[in-house]
PDB file of N, CA and C in Angstrom:
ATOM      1  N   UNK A   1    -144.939-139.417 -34.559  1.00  0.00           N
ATOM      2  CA  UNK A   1    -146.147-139.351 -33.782  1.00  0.00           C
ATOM      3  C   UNK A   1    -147.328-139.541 -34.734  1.00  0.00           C
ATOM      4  N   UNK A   2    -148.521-140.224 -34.149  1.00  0.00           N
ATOM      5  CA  UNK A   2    -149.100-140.390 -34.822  1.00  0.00           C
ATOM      6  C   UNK A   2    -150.377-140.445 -34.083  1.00  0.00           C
ATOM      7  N   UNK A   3    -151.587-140.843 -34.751  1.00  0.00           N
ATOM      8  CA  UNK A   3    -153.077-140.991 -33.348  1.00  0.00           C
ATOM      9  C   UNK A   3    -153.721-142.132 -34.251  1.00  0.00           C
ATOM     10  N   UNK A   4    -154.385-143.188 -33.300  1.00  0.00           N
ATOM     11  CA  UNK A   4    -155.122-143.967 -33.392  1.00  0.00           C
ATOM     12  C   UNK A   4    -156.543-143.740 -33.408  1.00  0.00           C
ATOM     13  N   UNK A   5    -157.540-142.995 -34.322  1.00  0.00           N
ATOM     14  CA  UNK A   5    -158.587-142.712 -34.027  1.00  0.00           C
ATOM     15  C   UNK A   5    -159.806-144.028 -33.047  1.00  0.00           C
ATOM     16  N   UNK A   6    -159.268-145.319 -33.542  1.00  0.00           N
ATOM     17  CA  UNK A   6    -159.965-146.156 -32.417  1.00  0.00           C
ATOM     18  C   UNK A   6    -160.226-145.770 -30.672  1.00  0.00           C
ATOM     19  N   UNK A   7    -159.063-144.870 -30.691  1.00  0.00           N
ATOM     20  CA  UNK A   7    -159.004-144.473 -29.334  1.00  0.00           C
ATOM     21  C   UNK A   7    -157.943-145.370 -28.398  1.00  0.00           C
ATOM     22  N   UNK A   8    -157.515-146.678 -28.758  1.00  0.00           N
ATOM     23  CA  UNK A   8    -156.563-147.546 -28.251  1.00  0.00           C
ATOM     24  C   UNK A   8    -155.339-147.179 -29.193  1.00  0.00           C
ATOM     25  N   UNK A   9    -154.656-146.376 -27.540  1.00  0.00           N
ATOM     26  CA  UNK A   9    -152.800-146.236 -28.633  1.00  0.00           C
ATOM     27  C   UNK A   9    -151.887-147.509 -28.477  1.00  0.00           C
ATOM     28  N   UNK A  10    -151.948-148.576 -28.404  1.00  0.00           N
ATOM     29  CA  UNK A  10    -150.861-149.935 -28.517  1.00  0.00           C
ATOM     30  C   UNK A  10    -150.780-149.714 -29.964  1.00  0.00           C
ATOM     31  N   UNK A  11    -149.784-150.212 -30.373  1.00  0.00           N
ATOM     32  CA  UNK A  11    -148.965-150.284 -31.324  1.00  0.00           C
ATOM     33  C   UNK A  11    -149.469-151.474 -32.092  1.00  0.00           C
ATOM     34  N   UNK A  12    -149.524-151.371 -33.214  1.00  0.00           N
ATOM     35  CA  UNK A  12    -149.587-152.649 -34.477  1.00  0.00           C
ATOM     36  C   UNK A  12    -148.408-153.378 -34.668  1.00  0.00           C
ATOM     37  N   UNK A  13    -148.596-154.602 -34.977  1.00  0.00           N
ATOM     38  CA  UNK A  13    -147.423-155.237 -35.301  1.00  0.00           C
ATOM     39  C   UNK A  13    -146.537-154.213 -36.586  1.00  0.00           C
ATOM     40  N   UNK A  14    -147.478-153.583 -37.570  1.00  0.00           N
ATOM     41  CA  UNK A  14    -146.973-152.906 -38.122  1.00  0.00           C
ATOM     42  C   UNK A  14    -146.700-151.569 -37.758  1.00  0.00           C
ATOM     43  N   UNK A  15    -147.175-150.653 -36.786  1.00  0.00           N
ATOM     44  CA  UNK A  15    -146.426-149.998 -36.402  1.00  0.00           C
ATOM     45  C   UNK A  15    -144.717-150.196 -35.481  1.00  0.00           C
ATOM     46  N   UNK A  16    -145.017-151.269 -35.029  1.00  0.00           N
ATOM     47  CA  UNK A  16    -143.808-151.547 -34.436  1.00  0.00           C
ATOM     48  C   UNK A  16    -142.320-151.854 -35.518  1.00  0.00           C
ATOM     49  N   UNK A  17    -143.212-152.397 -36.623  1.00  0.00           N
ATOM     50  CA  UNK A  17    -142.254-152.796 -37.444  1.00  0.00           C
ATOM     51  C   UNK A  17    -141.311-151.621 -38.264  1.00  0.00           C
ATOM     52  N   UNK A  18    -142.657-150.718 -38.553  1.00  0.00           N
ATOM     53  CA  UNK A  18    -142.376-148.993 -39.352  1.00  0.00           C
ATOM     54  C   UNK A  18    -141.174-148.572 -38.836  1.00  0.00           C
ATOM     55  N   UNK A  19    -141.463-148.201 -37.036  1.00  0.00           N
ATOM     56  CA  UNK A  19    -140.499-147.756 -36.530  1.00  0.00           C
ATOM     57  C   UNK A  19    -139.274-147.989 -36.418  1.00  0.00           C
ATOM     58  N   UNK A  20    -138.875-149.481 -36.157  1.00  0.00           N
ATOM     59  CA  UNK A  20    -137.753-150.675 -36.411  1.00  0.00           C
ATOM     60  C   UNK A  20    -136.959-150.100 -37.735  1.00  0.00           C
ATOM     61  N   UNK A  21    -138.086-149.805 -38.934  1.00  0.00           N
ATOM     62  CA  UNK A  21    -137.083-149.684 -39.802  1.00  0.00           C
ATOM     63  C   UNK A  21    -136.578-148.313 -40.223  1.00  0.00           C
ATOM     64  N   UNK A  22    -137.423-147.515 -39.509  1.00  0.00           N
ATOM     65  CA  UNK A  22    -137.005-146.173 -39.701  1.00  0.00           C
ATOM     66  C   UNK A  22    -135.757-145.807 -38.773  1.00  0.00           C
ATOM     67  N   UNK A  23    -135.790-146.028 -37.812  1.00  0.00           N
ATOM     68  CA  UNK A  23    -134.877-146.022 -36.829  1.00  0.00           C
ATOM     69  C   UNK A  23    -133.489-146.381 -37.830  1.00  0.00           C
ATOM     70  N   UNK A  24    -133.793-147.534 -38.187  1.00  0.00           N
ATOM     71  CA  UNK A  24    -132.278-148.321 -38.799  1.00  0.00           C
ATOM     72  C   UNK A  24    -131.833-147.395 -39.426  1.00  0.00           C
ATOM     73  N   UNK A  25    -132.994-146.304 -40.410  1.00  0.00           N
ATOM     74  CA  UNK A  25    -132.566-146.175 -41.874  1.00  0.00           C
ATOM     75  C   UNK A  25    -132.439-144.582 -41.406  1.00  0.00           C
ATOM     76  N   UNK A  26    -132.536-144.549 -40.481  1.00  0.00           N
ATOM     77  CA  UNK A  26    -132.122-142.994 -39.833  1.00  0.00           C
ATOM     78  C   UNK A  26    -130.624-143.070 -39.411  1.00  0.00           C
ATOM     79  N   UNK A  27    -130.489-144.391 -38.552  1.00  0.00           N
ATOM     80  CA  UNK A  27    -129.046-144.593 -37.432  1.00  0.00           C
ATOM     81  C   UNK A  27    -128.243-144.432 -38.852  1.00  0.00           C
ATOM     82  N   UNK A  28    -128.297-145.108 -40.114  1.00  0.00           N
ATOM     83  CA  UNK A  28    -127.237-145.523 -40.929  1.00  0.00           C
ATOM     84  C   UNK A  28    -126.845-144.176 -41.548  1.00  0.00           C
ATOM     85  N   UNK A  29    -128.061-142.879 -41.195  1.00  0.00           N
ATOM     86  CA  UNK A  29    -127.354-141.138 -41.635  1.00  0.00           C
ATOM     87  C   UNK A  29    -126.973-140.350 -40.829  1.00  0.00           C
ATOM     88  N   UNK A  30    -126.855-141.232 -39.512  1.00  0.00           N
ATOM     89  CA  UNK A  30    -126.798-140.302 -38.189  1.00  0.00           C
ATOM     90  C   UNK A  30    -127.818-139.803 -37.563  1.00  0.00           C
ATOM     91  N   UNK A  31    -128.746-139.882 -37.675  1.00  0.00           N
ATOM     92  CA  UNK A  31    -129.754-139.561 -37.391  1.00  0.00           C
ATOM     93  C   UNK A  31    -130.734-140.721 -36.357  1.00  0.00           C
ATOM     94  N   UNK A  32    -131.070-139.605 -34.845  1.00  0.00           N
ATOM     95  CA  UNK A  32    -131.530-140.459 -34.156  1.00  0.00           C
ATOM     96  C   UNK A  32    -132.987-139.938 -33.768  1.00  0.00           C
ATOM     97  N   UNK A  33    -133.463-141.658 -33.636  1.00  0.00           N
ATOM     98  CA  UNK A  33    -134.857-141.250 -33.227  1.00  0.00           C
ATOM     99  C   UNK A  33    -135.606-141.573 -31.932  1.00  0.00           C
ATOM    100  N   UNK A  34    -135.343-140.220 -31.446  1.00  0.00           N
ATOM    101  CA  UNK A  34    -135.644-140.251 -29.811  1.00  0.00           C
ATOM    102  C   UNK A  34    -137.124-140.736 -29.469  1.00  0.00           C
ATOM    103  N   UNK A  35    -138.354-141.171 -29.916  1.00  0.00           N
ATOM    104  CA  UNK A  35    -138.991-141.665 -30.022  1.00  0.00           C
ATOM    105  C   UNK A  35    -140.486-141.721 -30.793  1.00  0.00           C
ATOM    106  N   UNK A  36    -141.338-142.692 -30.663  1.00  0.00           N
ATOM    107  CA  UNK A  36    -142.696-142.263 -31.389  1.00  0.00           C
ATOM    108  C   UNK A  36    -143.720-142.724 -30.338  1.00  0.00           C
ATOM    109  N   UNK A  37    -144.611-141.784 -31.244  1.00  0.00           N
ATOM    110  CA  UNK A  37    -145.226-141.339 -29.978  1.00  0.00           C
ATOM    111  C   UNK A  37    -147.036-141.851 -30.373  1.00  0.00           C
ATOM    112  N   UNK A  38    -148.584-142.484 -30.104  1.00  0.00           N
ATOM    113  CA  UNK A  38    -149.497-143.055 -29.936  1.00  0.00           C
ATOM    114  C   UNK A  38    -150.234-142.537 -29.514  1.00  0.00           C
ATOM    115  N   UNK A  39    -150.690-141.540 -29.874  1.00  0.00           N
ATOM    116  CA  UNK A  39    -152.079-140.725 -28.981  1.00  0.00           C
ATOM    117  C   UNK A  39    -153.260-141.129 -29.383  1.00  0.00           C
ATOM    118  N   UNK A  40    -153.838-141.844 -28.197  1.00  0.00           N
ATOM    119  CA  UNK A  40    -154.801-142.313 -28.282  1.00  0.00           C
ATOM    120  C   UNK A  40    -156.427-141.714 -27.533  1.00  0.00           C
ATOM    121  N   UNK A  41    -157.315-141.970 -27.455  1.00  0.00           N
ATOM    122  CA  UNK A  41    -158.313-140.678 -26.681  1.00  0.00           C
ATOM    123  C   UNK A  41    -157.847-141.520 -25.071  1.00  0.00           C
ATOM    124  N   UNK A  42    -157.634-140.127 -24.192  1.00  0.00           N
ATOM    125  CA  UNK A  42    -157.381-139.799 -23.058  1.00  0.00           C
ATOM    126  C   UNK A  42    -155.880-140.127 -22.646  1.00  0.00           C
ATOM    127  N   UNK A  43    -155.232-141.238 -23.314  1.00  0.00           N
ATOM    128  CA  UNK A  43    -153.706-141.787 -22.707  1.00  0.00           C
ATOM    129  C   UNK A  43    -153.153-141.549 -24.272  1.00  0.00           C
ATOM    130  N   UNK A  44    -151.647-141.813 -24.619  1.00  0.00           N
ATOM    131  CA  UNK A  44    -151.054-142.159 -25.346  1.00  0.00           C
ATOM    132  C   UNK A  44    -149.900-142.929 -24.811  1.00  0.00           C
ATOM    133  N   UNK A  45    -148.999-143.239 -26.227  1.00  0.00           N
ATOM    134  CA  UNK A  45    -148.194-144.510 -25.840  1.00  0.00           C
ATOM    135  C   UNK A  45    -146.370-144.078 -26.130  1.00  0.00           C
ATOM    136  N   UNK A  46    -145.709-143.960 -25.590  1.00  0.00           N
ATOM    137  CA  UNK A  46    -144.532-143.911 -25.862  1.00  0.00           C
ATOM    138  C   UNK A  46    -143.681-145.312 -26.284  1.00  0.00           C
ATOM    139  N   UNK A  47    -143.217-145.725 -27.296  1.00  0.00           N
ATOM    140  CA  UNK A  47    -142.332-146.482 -27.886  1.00  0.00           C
ATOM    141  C   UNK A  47    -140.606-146.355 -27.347  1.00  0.00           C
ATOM    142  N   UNK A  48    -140.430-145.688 -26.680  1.00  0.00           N
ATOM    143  CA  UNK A  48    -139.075-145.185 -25.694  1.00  0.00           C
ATOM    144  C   UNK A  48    -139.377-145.885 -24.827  1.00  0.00           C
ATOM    145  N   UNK A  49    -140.615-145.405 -23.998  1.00  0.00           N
ATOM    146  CA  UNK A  49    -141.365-145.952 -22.492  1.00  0.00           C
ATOM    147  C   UNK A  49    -141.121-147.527 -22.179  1.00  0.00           C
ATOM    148  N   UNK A  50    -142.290-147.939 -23.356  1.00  0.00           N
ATOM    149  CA  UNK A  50    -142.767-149.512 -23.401  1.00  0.00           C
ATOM    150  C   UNK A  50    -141.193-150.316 -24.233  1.00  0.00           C
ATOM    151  N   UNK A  51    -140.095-149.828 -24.284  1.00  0.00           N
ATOM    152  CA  UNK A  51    -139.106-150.244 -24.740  1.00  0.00           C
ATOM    153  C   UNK A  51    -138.661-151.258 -25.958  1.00  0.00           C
ATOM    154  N   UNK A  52    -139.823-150.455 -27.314  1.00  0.00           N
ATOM    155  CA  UNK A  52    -139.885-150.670 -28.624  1.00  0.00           C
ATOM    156  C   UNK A  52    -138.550-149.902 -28.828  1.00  0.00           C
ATOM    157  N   UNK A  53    -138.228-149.046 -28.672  1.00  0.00           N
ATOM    158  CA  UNK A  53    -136.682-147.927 -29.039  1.00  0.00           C
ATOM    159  C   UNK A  53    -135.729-148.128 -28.040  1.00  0.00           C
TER     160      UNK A  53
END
């Protein structure tokens, strides 16, 4: 989880990418990552939701 102080939680190409590889480098210890999360002012963004994970 993280917050976008701009106030817009969409995802960066590089956040999308972060997650991609954390995920991998989690799955390969067993370790799962149920999702990340974009709080942005008033909404945030789920990466589970918008079906980045």
């Amino acid at each position: 989880m993280h917050n976008h102080p701009s106030g817009d939680p969409e995802p960066s190409a590089a956040d999308i990418d972060m997650t991609a590889r954390i995920a991998e480098a989690a799955g390969v210890m067993g370790i799962a990552v149920h999702d990340h999360l974009i709080v942005g002012k008033g909404r945030e963004l789920s990466f589970r939701a918008q079906g980045y994970l």
